[in-house]
N, C-alpha and C. Protein backbone atom coordinates (compact mmCIF):
# COMPACT_ATOMS: atom_id res chain seq x y z
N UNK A 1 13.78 -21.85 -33.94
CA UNK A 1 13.50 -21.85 -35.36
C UNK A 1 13.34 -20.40 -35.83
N UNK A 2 13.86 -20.33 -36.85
CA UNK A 2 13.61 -18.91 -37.40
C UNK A 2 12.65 -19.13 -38.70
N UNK A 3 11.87 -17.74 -39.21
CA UNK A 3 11.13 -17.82 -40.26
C UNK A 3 11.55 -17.26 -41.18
N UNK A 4 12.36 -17.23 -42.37
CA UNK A 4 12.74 -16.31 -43.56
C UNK A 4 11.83 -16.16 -44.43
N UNK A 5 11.03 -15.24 -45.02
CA UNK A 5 10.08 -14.72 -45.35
C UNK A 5 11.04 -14.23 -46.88
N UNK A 6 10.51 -14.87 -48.11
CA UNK A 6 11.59 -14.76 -49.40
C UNK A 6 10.66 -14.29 -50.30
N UNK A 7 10.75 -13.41 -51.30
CA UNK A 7 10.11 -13.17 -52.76
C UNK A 7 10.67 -12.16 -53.88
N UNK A 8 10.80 -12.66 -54.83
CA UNK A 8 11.39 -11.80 -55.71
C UNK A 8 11.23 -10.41 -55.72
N UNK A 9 10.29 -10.07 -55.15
CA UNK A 9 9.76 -8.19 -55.30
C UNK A 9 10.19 -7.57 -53.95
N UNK A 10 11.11 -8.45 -52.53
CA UNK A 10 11.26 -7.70 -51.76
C UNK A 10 12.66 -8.20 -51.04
N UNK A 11 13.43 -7.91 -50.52
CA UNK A 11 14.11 -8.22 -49.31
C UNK A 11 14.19 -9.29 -48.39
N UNK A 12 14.87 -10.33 -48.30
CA UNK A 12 14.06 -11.11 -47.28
C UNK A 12 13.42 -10.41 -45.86
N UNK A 13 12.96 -11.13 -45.20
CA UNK A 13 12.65 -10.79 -44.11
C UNK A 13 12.93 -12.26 -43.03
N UNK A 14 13.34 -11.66 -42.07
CA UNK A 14 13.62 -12.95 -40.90
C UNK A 14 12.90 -12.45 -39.32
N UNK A 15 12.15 -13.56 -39.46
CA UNK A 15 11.22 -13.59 -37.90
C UNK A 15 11.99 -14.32 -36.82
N UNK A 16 11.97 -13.96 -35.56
CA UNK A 16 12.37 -15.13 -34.82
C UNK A 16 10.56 -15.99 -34.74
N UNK A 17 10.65 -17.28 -34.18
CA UNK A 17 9.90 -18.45 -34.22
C UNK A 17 8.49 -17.63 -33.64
N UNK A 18 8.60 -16.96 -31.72
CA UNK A 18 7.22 -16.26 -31.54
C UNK A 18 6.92 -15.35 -32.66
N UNK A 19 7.31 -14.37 -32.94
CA UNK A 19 6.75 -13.02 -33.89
C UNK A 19 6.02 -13.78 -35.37
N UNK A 20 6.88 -14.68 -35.85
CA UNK A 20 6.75 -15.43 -36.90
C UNK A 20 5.57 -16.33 -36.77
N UNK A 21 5.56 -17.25 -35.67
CA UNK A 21 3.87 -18.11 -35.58
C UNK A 21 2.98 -16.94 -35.29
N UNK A 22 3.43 -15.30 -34.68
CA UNK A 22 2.11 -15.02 -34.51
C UNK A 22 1.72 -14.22 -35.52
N UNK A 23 2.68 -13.85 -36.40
CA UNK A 23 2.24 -12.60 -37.63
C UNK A 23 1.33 -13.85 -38.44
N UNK A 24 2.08 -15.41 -38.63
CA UNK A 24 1.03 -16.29 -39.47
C UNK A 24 -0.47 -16.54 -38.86
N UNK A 25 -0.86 -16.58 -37.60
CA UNK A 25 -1.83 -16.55 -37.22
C UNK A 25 -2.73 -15.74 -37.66
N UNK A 26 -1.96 -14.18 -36.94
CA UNK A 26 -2.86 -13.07 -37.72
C UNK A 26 -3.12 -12.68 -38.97
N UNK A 27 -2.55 -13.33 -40.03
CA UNK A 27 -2.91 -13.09 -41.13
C UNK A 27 -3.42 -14.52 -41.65
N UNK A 28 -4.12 -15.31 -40.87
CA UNK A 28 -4.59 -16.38 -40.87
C UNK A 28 -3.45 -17.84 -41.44
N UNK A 29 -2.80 -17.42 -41.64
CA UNK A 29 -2.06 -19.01 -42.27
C UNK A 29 -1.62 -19.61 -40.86
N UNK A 30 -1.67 -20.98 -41.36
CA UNK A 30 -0.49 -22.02 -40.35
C UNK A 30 0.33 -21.91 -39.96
N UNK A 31 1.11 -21.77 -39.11
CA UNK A 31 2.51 -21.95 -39.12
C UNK A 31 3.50 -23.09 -39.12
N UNK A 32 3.69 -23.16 -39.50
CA UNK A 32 4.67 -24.40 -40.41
C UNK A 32 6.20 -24.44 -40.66
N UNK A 33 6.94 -25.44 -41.26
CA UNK A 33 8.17 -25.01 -41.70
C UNK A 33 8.19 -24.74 -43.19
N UNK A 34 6.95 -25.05 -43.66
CA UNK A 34 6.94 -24.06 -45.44
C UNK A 34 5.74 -23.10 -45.54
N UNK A 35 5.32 -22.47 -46.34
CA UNK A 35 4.33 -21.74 -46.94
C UNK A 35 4.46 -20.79 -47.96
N UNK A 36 3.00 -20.26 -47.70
CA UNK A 36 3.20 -19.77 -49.28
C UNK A 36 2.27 -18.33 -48.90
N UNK A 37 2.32 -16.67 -49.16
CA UNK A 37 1.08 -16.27 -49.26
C UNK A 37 1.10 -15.46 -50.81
N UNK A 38 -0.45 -16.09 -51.07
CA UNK A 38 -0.04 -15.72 -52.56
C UNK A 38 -0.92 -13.99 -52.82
N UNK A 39 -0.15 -13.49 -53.95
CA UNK A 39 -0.34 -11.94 -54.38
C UNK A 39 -2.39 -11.66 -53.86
N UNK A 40 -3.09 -12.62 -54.20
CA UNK A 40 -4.52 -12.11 -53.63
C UNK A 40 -4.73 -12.11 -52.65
N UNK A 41 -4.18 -13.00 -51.44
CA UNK A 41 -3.98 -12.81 -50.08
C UNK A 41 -3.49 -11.47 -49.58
N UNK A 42 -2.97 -11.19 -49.94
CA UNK A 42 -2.24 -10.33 -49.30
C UNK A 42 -2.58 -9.07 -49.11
N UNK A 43 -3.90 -8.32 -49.68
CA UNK A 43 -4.54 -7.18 -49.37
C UNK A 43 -5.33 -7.30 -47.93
N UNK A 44 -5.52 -8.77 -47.59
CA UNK A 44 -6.79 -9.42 -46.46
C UNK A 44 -5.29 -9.42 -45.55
N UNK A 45 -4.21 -10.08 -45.71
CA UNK A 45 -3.11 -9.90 -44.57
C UNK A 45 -3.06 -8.75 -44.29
N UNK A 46 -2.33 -7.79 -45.09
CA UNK A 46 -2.63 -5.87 -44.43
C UNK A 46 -3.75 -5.92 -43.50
N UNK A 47 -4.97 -5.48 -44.02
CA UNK A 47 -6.18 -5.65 -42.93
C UNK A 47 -6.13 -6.03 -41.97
N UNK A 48 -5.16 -7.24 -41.48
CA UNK A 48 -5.86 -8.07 -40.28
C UNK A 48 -4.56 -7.71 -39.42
N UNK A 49 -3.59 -7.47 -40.05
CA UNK A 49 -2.39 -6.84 -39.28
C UNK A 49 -2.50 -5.34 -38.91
N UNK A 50 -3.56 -4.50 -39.65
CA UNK A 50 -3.62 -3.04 -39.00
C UNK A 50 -4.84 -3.70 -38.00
N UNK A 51 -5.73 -4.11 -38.01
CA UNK A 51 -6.64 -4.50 -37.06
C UNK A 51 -5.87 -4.85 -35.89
N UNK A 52 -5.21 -5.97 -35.81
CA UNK A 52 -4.20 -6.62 -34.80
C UNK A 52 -4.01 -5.33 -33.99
N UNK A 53 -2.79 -4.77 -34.59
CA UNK A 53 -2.49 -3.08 -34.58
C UNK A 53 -3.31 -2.57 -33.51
N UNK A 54 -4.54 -1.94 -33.87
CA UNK A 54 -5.01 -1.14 -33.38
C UNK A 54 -6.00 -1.85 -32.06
N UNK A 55 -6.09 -3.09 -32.27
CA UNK A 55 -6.78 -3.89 -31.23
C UNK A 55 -5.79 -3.72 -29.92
N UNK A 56 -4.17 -3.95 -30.13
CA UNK A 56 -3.41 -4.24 -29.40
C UNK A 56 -3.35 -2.44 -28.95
N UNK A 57 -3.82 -1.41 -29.52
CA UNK A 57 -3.18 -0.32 -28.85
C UNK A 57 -4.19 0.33 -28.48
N UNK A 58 -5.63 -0.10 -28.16
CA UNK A 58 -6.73 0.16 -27.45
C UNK A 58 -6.61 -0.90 -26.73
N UNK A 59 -6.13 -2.13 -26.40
CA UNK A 59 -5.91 -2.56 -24.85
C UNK A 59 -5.11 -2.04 -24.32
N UNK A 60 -4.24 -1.74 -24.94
CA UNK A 60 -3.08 -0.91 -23.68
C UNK A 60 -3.60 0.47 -23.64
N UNK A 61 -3.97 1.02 -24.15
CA UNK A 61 -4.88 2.34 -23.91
C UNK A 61 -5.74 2.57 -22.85
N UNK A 62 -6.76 1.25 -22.70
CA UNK A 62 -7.65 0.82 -21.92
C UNK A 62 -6.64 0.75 -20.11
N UNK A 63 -5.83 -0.48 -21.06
CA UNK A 63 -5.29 -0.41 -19.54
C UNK A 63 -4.45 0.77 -18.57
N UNK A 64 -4.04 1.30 -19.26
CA UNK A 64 -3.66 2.68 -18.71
C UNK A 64 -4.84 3.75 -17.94
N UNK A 65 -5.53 3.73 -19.03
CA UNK A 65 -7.07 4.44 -18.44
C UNK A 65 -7.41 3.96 -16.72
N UNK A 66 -7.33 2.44 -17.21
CA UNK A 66 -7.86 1.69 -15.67
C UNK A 66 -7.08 1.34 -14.62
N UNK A 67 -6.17 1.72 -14.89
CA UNK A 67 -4.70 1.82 -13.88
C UNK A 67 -5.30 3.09 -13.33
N UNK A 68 -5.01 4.27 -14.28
CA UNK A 68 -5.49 5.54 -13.52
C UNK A 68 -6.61 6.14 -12.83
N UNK A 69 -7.66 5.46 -13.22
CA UNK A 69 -8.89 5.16 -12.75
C UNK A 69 -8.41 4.60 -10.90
N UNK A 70 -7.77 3.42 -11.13
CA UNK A 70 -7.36 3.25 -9.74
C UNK A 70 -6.76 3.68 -8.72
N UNK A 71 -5.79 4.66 -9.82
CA UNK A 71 -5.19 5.19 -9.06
C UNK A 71 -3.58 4.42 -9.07
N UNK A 72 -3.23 4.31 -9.80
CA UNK A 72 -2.18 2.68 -9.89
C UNK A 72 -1.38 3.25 -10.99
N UNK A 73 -0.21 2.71 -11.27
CA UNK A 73 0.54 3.34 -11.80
C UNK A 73 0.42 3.04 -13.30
N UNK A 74 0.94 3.28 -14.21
CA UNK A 74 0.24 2.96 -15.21
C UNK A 74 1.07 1.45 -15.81
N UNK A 75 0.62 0.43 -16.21
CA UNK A 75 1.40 -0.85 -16.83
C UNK A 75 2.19 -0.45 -17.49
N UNK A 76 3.34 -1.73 -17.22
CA UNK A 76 4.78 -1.39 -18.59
C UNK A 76 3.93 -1.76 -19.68
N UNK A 77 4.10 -1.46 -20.60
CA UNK A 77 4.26 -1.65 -22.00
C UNK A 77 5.52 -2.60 -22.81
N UNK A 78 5.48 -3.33 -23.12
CA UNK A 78 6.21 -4.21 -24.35
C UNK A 78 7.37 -3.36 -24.86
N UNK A 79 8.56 -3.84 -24.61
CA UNK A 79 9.72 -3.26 -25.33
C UNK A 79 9.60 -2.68 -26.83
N UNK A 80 8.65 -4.02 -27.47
CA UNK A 80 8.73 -3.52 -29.11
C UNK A 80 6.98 -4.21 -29.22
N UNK A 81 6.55 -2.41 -30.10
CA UNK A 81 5.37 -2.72 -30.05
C UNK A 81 4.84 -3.47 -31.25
N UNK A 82 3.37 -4.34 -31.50
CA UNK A 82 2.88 -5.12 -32.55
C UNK A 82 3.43 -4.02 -34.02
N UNK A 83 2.95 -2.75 -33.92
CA UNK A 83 2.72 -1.20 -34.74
C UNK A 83 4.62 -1.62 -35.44
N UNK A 84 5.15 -1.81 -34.42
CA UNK A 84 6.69 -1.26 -34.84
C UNK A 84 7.11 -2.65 -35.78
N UNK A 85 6.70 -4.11 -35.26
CA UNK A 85 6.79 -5.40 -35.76
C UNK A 85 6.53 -5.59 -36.71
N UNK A 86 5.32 -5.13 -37.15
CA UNK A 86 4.18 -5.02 -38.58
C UNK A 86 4.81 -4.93 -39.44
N UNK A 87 5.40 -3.50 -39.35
CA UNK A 87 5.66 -2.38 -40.12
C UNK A 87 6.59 -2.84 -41.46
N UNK A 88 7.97 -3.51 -41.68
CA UNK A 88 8.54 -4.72 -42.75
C UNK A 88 7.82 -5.24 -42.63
N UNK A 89 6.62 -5.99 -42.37
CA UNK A 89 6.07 -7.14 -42.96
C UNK A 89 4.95 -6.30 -43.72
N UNK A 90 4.39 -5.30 -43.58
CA UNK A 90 3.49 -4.91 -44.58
C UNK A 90 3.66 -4.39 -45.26
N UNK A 91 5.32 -3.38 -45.21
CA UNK A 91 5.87 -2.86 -46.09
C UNK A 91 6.17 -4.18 -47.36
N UNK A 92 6.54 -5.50 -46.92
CA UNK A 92 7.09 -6.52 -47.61
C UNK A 92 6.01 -6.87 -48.56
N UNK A 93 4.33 -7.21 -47.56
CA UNK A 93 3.02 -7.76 -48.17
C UNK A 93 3.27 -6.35 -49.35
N UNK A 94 2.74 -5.23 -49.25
CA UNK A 94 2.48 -4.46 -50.66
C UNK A 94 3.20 -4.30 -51.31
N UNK A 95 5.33 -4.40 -51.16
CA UNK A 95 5.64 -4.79 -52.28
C UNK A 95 5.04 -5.88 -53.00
N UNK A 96 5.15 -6.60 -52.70
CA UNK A 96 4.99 -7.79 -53.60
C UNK A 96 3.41 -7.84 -54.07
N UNK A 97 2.51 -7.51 -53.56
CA UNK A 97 1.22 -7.32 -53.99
C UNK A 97 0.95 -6.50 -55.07
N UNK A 98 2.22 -5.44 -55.22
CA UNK A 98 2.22 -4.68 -56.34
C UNK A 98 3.03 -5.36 -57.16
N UNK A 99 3.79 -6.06 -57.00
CA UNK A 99 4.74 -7.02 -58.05
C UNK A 99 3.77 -8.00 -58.48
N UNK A 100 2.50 -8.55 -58.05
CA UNK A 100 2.30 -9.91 -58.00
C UNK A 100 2.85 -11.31 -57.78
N UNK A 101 3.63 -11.14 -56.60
CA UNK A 101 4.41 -11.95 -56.16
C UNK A 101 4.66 -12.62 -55.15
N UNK A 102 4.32 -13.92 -54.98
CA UNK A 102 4.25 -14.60 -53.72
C UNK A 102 5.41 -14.37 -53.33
N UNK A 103 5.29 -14.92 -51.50
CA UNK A 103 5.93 -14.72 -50.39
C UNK A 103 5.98 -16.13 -49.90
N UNK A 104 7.28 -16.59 -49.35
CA UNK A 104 6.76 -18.28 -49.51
C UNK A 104 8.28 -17.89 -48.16
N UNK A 105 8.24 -18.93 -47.27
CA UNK A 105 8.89 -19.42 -46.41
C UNK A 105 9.47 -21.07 -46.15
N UNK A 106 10.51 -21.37 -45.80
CA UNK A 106 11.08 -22.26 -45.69
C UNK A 106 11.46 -23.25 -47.11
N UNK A 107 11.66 -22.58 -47.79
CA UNK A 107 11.65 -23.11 -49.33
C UNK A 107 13.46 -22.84 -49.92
């Protein structure tokens, strides 16, 4: 399943199905085959996606630390990071937050 992410103030955007249930998680919605996030939401989505962000790059920070600590080599890292994933979708959330314009999927 894919997620197309539609609103008059931006570009679509297309998730594959993981990235897509998990960006809705983190910005608290359902994931579903419709939705909606509307223009007041969407300052609290930013937030919780730079949080995500920075949560995800102080565990891998951590874990590097404690690799080296061991003496161990340091963990792979993720081909494509949360930081790089975000990045169109929050560019997308403040267009449209400055448009006042919902973001609605599967519609």
């Amino acid at each position: 399943m894919l997620y197309k992410f539609k609103s008059k103030a931006a570009g679509d955007l297309i998730l594959l199905e993981p990235q897509g249930v998990q960006f809705l998680h983190i910005i608290g919605k359902t994931p579903g085959p419709q939705g909606i996030i509307d223009a007041p939401e969407m300052p609290a989505a930013i937030a919780a996606l730079q949080r995500a962000v920075e949560q995800q790059e102080a565990a891998q920070a951590q874990a590097v630390a404690d690799a080296a600590a061991q003496g161990q080599p340091a963990p792979r890292l993720e081909g494509i990071s949360l930081r790089q994933r975000s990045k169109p979708i929050i560019d997308m959330l403040q267009r449209c937050h400055q448009a006042a314009q919902p973001i609605v999927w599967g519609v």
